[in-house]
Protein backbone atom coordinates (compact mmCIF):
# COMPACT_ATOMS: atom_id res chain seq x y z
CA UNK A 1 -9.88 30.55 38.22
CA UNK A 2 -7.62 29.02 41.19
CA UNK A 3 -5.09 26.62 40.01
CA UNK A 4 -5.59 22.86 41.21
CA UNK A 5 -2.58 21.41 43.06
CA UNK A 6 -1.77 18.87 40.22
CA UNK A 7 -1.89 21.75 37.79
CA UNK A 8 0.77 23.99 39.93
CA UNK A 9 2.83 21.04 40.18
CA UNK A 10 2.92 19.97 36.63
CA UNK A 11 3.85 23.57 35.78
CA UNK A 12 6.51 22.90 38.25
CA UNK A 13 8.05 19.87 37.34
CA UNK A 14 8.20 20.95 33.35
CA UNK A 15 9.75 24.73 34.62
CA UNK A 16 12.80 22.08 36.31
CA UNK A 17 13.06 19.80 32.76
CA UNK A 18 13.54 23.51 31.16
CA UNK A 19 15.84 24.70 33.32
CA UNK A 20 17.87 21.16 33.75
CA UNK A 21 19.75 20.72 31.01
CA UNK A 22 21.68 16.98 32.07
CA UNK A 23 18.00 16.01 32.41
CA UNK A 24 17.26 16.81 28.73
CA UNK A 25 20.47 15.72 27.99
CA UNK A 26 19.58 12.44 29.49
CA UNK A 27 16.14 12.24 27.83
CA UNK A 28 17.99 12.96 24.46
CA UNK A 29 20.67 10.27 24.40
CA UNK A 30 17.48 7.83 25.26
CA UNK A 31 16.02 8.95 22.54
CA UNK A 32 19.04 8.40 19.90
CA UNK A 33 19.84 5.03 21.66
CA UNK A 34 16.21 3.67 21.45
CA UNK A 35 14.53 5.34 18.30
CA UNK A 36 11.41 3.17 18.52
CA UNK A 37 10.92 4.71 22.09
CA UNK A 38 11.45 8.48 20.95
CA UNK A 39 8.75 10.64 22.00
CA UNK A 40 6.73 7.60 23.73
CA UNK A 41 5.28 8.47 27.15
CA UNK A 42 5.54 4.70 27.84
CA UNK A 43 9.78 4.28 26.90
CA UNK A 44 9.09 0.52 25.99
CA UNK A 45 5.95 -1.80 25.54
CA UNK A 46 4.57 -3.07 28.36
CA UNK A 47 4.83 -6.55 26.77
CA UNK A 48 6.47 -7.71 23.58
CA UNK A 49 4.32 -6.29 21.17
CA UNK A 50 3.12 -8.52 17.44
CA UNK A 51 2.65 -5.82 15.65
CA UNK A 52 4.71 -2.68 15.55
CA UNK A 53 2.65 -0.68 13.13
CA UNK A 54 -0.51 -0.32 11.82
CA UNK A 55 -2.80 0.37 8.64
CA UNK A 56 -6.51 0.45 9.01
CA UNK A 57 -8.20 0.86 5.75
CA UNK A 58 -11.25 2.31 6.90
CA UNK A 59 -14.59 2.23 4.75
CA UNK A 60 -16.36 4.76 5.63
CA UNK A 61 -20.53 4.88 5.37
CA UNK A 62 -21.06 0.99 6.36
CA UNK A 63 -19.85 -1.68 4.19
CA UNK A 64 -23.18 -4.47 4.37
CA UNK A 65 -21.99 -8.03 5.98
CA UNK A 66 -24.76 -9.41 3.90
CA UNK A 67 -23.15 -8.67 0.48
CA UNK A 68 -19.66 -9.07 1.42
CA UNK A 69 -18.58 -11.64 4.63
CA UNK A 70 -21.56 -13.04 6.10
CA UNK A 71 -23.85 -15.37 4.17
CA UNK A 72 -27.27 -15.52 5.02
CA UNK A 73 -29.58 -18.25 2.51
CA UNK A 74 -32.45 -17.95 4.95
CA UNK A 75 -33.12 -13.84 3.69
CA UNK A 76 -32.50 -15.23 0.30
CA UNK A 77 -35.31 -17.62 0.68
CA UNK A 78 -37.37 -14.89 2.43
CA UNK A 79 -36.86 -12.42 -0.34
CA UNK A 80 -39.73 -9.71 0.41
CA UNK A 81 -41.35 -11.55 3.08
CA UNK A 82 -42.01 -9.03 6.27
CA UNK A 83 -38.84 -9.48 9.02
CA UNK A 84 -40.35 -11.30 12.26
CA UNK A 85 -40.90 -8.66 14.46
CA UNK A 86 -39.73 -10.71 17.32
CA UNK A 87 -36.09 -10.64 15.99
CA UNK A 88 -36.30 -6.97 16.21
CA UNK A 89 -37.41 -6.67 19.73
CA UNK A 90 -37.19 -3.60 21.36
CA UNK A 91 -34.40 -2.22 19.46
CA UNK A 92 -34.23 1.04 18.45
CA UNK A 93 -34.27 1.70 14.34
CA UNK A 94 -32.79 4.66 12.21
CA UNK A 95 -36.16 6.98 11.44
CA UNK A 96 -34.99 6.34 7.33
CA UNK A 97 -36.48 2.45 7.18
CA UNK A 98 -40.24 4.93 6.92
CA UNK A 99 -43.23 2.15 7.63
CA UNK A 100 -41.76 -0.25 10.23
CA UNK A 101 -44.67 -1.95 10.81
CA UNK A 102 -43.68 -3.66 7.41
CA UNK A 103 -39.56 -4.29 6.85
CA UNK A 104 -39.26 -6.25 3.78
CA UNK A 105 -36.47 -8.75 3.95
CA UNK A 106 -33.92 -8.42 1.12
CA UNK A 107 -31.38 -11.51 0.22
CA UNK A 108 -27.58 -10.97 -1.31
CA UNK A 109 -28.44 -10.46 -4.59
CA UNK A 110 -24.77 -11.86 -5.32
CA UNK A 111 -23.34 -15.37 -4.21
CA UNK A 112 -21.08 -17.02 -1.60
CA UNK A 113 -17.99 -19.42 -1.89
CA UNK A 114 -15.65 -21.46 0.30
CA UNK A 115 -11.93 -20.30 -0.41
CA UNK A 116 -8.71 -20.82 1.16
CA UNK A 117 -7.37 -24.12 3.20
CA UNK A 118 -9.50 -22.17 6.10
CA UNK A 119 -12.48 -22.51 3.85
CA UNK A 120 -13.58 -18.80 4.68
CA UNK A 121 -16.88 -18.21 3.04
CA UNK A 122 -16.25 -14.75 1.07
CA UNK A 123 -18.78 -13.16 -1.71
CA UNK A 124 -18.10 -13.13 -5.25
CA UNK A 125 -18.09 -9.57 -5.12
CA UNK A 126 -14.21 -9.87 -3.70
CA UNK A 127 -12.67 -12.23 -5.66
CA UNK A 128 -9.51 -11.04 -4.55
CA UNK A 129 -10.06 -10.82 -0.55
CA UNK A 130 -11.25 -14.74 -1.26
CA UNK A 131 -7.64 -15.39 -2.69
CA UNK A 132 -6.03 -14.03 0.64
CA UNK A 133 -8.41 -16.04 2.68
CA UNK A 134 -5.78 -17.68 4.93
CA UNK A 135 -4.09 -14.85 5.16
CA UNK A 136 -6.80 -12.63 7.21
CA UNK A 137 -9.24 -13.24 10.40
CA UNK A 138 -12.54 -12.48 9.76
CA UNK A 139 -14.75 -11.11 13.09
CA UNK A 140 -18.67 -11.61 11.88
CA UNK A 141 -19.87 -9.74 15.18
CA UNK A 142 -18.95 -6.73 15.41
CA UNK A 143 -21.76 -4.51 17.23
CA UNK A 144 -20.87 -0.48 18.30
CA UNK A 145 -23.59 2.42 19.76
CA UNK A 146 -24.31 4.61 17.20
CA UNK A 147 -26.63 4.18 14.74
CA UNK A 148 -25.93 7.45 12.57
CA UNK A 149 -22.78 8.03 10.27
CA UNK A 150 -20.62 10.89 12.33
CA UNK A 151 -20.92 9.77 15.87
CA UNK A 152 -20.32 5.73 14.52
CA UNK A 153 -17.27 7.48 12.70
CA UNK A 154 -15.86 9.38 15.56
CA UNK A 155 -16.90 6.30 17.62
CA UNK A 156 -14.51 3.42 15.99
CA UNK A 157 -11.64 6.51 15.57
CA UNK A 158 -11.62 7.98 18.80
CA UNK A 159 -13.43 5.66 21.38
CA UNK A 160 -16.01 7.93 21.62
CA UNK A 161 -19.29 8.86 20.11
CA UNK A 162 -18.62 12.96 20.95
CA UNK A 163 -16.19 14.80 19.75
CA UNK A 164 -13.20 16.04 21.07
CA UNK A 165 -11.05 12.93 22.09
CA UNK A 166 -7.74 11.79 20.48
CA UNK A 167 -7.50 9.63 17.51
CA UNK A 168 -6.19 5.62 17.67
CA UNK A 169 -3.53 6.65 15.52
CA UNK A 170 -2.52 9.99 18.32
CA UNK A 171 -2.63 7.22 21.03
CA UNK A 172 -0.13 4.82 19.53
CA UNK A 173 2.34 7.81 18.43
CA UNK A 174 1.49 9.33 22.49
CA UNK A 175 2.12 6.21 24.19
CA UNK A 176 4.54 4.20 21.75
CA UNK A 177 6.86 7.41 19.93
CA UNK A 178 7.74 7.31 16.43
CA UNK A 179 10.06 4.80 14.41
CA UNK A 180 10.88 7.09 12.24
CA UNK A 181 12.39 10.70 13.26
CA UNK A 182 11.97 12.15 9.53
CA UNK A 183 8.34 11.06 8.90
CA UNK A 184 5.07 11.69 11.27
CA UNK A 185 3.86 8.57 13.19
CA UNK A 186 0.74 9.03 12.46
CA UNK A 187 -0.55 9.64 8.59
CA UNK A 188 -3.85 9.43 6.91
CA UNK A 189 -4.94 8.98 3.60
CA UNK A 190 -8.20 9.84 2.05
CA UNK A 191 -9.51 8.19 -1.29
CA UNK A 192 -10.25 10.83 -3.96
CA UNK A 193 -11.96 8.38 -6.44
CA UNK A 194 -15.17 7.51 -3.51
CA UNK A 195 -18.01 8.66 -3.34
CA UNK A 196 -18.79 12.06 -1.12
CA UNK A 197 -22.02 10.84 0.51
CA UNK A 198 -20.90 10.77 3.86
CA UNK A 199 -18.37 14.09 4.79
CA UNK A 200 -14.83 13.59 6.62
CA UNK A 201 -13.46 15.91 9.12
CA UNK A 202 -9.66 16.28 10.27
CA UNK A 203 -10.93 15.83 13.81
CA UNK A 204 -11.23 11.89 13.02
CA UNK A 205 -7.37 11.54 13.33
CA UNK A 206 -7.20 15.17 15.80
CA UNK A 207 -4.83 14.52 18.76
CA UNK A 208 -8.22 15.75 20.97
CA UNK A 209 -6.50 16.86 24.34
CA UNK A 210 -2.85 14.97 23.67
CA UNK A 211 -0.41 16.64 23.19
CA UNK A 212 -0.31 18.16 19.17
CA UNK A 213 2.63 16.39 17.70
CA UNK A 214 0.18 13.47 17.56
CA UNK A 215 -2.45 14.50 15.55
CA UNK A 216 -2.80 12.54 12.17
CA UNK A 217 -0.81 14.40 9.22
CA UNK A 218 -2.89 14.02 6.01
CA UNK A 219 -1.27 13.25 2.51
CA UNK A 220 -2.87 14.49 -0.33
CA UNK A 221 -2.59 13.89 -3.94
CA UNK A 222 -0.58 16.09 -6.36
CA UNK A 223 2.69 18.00 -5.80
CA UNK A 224 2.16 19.03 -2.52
CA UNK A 225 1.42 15.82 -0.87
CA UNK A 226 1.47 18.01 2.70
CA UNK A 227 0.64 21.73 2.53
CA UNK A 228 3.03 24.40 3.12
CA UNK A 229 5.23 22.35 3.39
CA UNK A 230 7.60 23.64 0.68
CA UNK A 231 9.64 26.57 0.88
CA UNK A 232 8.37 29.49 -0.73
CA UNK A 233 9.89 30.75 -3.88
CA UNK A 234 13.55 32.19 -2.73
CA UNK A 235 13.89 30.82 0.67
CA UNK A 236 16.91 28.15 0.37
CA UNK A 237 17.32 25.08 3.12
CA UNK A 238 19.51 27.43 4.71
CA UNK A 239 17.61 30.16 5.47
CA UNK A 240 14.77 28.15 6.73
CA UNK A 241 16.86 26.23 8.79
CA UNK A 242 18.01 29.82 10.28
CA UNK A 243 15.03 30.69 10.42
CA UNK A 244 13.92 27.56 12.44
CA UNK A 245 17.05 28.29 14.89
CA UNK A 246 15.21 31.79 15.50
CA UNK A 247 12.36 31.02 16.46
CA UNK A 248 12.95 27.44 18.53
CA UNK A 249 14.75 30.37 20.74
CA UNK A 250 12.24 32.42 20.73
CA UNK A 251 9.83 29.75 21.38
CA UNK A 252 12.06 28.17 24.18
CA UNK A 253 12.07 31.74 26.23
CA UNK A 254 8.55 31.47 26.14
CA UNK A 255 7.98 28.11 27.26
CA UNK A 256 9.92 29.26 30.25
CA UNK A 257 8.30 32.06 30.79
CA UNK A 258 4.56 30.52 30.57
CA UNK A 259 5.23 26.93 31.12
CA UNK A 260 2.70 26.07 27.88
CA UNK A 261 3.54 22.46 26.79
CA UNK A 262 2.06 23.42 23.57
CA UNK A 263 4.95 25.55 22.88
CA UNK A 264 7.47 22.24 23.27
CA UNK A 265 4.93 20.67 21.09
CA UNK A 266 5.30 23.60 18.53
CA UNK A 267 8.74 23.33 18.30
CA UNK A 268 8.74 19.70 17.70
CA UNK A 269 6.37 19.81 14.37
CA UNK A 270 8.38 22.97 13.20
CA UNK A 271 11.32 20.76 13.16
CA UNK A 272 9.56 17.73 11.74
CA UNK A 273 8.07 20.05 8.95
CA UNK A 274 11.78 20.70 8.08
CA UNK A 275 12.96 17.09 8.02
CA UNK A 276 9.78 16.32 5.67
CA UNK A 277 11.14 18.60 3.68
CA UNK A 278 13.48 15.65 2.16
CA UNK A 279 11.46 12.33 3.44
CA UNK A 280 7.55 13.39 1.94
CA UNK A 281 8.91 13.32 -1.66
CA UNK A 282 10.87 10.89 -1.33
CA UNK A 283 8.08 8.43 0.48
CA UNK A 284 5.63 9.37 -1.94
CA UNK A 285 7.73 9.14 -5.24
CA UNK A 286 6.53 5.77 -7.37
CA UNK A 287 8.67 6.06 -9.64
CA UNK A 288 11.16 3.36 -9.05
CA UNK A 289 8.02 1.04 -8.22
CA UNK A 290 8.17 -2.25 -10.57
CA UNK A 291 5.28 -2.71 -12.98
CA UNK A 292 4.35 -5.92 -11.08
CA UNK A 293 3.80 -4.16 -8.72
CA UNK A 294 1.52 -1.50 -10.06
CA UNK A 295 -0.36 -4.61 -11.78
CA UNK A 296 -0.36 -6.03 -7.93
CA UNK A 297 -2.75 -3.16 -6.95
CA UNK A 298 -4.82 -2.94 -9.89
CA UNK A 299 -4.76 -0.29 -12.75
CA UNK A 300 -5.64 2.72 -10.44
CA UNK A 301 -2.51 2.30 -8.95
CA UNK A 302 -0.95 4.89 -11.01
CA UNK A 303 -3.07 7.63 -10.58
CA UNK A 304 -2.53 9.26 -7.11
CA UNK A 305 -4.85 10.35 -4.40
CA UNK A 306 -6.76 6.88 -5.62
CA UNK A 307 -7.58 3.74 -3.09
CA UNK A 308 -4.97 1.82 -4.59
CA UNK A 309 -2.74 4.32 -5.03
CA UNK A 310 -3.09 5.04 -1.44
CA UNK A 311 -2.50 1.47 -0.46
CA UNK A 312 0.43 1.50 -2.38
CA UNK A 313 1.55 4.52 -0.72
CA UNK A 314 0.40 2.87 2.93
CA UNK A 315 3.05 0.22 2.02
CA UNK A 316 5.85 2.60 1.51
CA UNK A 317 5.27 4.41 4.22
CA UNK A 318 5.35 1.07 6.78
CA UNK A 319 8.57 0.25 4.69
CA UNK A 320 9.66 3.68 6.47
CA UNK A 321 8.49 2.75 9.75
CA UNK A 322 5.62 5.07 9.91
CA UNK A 323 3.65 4.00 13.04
CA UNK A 324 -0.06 4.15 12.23
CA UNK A 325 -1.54 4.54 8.56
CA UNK A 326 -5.00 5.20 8.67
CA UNK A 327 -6.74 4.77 5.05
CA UNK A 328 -10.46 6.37 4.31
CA UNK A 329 -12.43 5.57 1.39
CA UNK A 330 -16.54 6.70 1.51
CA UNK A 331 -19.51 5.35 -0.54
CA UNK A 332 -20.32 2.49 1.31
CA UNK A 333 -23.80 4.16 2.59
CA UNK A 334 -26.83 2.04 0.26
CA UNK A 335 -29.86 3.54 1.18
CA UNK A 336 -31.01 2.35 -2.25
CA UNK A 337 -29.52 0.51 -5.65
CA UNK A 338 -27.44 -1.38 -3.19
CA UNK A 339 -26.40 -4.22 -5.91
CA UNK A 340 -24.82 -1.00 -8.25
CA UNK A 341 -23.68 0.62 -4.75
CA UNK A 342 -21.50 -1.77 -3.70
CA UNK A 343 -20.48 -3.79 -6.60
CA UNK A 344 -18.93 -0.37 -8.05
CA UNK A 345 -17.30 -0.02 -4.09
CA UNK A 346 -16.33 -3.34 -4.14
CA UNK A 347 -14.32 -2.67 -7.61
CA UNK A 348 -12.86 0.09 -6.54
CA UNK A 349 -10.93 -1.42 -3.54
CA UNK A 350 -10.61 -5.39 -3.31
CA UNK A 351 -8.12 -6.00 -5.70
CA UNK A 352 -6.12 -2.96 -4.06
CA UNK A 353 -6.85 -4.14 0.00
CA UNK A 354 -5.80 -7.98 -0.71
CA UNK A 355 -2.59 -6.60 -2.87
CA UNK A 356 -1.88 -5.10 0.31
CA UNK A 357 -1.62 -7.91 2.20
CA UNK A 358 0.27 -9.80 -0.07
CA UNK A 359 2.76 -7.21 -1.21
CA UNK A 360 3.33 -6.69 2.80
CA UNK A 361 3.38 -10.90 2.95
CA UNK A 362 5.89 -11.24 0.32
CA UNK A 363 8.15 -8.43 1.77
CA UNK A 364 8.52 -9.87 5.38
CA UNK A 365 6.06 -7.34 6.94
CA UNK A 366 2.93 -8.75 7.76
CA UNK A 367 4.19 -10.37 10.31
CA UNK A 368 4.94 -7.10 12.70
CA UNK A 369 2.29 -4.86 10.59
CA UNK A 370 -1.50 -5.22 11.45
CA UNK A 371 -4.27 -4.78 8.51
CA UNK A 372 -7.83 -3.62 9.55
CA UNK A 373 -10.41 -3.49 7.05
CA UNK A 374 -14.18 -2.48 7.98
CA UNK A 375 -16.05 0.55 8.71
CA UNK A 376 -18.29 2.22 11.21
CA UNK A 377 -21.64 -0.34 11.60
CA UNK A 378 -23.18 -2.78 9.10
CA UNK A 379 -26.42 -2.69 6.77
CA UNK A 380 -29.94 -3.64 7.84
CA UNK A 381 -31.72 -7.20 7.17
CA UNK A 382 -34.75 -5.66 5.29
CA UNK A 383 -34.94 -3.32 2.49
CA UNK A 384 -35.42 0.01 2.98
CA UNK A 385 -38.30 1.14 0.76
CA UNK A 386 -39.45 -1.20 -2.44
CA UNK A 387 -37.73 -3.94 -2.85
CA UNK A 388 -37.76 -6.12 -5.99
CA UNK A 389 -35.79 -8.97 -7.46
CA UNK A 390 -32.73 -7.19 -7.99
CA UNK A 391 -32.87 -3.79 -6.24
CA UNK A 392 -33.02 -2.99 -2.55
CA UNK A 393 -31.33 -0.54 -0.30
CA UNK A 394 -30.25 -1.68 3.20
CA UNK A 395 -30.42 0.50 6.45
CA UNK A 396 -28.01 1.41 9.16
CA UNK A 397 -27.15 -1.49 11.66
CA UNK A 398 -24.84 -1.42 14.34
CA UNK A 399 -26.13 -4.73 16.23
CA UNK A 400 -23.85 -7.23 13.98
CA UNK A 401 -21.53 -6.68 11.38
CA UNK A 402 -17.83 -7.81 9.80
CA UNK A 403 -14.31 -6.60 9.44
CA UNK A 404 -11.27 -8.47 9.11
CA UNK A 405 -7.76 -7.87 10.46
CA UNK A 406 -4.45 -9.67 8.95
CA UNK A 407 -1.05 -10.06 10.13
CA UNK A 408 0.32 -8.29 13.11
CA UNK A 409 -0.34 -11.15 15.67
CA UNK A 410 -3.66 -12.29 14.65
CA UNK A 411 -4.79 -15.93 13.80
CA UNK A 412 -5.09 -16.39 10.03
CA UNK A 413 -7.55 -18.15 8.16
CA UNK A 414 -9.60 -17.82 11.31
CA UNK A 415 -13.43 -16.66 11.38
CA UNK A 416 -14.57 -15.11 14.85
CA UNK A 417 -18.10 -14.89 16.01
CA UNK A 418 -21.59 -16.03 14.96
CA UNK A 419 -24.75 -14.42 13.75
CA UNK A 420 -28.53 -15.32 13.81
CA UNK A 421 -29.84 -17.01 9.97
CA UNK A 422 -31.03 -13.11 9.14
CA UNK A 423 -27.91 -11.46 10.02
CA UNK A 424 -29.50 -9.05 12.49
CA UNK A 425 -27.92 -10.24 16.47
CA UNK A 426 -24.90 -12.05 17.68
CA UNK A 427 -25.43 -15.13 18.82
CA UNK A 428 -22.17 -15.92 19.89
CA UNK A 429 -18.53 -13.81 20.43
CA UNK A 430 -19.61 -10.58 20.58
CA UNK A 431 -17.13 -7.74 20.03
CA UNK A 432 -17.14 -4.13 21.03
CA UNK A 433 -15.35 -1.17 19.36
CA UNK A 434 -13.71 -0.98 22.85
CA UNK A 435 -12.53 -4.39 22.41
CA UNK A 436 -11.31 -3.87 19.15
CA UNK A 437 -8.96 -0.92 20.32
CA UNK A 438 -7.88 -2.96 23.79
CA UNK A 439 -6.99 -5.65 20.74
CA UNK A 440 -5.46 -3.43 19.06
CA UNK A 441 -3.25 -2.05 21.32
CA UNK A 442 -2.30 -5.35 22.97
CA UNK A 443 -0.94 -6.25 19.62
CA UNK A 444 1.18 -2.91 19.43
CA UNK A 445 2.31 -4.70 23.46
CA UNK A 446 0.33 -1.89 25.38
CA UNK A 447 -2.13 -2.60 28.74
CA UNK A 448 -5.34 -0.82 27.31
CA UNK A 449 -5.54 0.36 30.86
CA UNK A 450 -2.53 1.55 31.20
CA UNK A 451 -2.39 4.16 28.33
CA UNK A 452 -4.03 6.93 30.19
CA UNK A 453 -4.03 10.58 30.14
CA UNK A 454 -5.01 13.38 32.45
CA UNK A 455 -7.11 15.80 31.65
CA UNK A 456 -9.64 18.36 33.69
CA UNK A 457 -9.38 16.35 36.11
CA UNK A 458 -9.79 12.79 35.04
CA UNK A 459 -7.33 10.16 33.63
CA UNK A 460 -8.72 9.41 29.82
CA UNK A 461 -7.90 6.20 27.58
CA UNK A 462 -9.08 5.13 23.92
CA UNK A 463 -11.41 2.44 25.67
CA UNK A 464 -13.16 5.03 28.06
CA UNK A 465 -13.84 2.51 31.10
CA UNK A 466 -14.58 -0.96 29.25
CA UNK A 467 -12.86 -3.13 26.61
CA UNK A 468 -11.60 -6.76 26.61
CA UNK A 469 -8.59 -7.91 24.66
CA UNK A 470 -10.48 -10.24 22.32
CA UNK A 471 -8.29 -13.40 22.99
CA UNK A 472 -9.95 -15.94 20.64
CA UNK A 473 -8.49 -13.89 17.69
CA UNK A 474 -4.79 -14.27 18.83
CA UNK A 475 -2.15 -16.02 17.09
């Protein structure tokens, strides 16, 4: 294969940053004068930025809007009746709902209230989110492309319904750099207590064609929160840190010898493995956490690898300047029993996702930390399958659903977006998984546009070719 002229030349200009030494120099003063910009293509923000980190507590299999944020009395009057077929139109359905000609509506079996100053209507299945109702801004109408679990996943993660591209969390840490030199910038946390129904793979938070150093680092439960990360039994600090010296040389002949960035990036996570060393136990250690505080998030608190332990844990690590937290919790996929389903999901993590919010509140960090809760699409109008009084399963839906985003530059106590009276299309402020990531990056203070990359040929970004910054939503 011939070489393309921009691929000769980028060979050529990193063979001169290996060779010029005042130019690394240069590059690593910047970097110890402006820590926030370490290891950021972009240096700075290209506008004052709200937020300057991130936690998106992700719940994966499709949380229904109908049981949780968006109150529909009309299917509860309709209880069993057949969904008009016009409100379906043409639009495709998953092959599970079985007879379509007949699609039993199915009402919240639970009940709505008005909380806050805002007067957000919340279900009683959150009694906690409905305490932190003026703290969060609820978007009804959502709407994304995929209609099954992985690519709706690797959709809302990556920007892209194949996979293969880099996480939201590897863009922020490629474009923006880490705030913290002893800790990744990008760390995700997986629920232990949820359910397995839908699986999770490590390519949801992969760095995809970036650069490696940006790929998500996963925390686990236990005493090895990170594996291999501790020295085996008789290597000291000081011979691994010899060790490390050895082989950054040999590492460093090679890069200039093959021109690989991958080797650069090899060196860098070698080095950050070695600083983690110290900064993992001491991030993940709870032990000089107050009692109020473990009562805060809820009895699972202290019990690790949990949701709210993991929440707990998403805290510390902001405290530490961590960039992006990304949180995943399954079992949100109610094909049937939806009222057990979700009352046992909704148990398992409200107390621990408004605690969140209000330990971050009370510490003077929701104001430059943005909260995401939601997950990949929402749950069908009808029932899938027999219905009765009090048990119905709900569908896949991606045409209209909610999440809700606090702190971090977004308005509080604010509700975005409207829905028809069966919860089924938007009738008014749409918004896109793109424009959820342009959003989200516009609160971090980057031009979704601008974040690009080049690869075979093409530049890439997390919104492919679309997304608008969804300004309604701003504080």
């Amino acid at each position: 294969m011939t070489p393309t002229y921009d691929h000769l030349m980028s060979f050529t200009r990193r063979h001169f940053l290996g060779r010029a030494g005042l130019g690394l120099g240069a590059l690593a003063l910047k970097g110890l004068l402006d820590p926030a910009a370490a290891g950021g293509l972009l240096g700075s923000p290209h506008r004052p930025p709200r937020a300057k980190r991130v936690i998106y507590l992700f719940q994966a299999g499709g949380p229904s809007h109908l049981e949780t944020f968006d109150p529909k009395p009309l299917l509860r009057q309709r209880h069993g009746q057949p969904l008009p077929k016009e409100i379906i139109g043409g639009q495709r359905l998953s092959t599970m709902s079985g007879n379509q000609s007949l699609l039993p509506m199915a009402g919240s079996f639970k009940e709505f209230s008005k909380h806050g100053r805002c007067g957000m209507e919340i279900s009683d299945l959150l009694p906690h989110t409905q305490a932190i109702a003026d703290d969060i801004c609820l978007i009804r109408t959502m709407h994304t492309e995929a209609i099954n679990h992985d690519p709706a996943i690797t959709f809302f993660c990556s920007g892209n319904q194949v996979p293969g591209r880099p996480a939201m969390g590897a863009w922020a840490s490629y474009g923006l750099g880490s705030l913290n030199d002893n800790l990744p910038a990008f760390i995700v946390l997986v629920s232990k207590n949820a359910s397995r129904d839908q699986p999770l793979y490590s390519r949801l938070w992969g760095s995809g064609f970036l650069p490696s150093e940006h790929q998500g680092v996963q925390f686990r439960p236990g005493k090895e929160p990170v594996l291999y990360l501790t020295n085996p039994e008789g290597v000291s600090p000081h011979r691994r840190r010899d060790m490390l010296d050895t082989l950054a040389e040999l590492n460093r002949d090679q890069a200039a010898h093959e021109l690989d960035p991958e080797v650069h990036a090899r060196i860098a996570q070698a080095e950050m493995a070695f600083r983690m060393q110290t900064s993992v136990p001491e991030a993940t250690d709870f032990s000089k956490e107050s009692e109020e505080t473990f009562r805060l998030y809820g009895p699972d608190a202290k019990t690790p690898g949990t949701y709210a332990a993991n929440c707990l844990l998403a805290r510390r690590l902001i405290e530490r300047d961590v960039r992006f937290v990304q949180l995943f919790h399954q079992g949100w996929d109610q094909h049937g029993d939806l009222p057990g389903g979700i009352s046992r999901q909704c148990q398992q993590t409200d107390q621990a996702s408004a605690a969140l919010v209000t330990d971050l509140k009370r510490r003077g960090l929701l104001e430059d930390t943005l909260v995401i809760w939601g997950g990949e699409f929402g749950r069908t109008a009808y029932s899938q399958g027999k219905i009765s009084a009090n048990n119905y399963g709900r569908d896949h839906h991606p045409r209209c659903f909610s999440i809700w985003m606090a702190g971090g530059g977004v308005k509080p106590g604010h509700t975005h977006g409207l829905t028809d009276d069966f919860g089924y299309n938007i009738l008014d402020g749409a918004v896109h998984v793109h424009d959820l990531h342009a959003t989200l990056l516009h609160l971090l203070g980057v031009d979704h546009e601008r974040l690009t990359y080049k690869f075979q040929g093409r530049y890439f970004r997390l919104t492919d070719i679309a997304g608008q910054v969804v300004k309604e939503i701003l504080g």
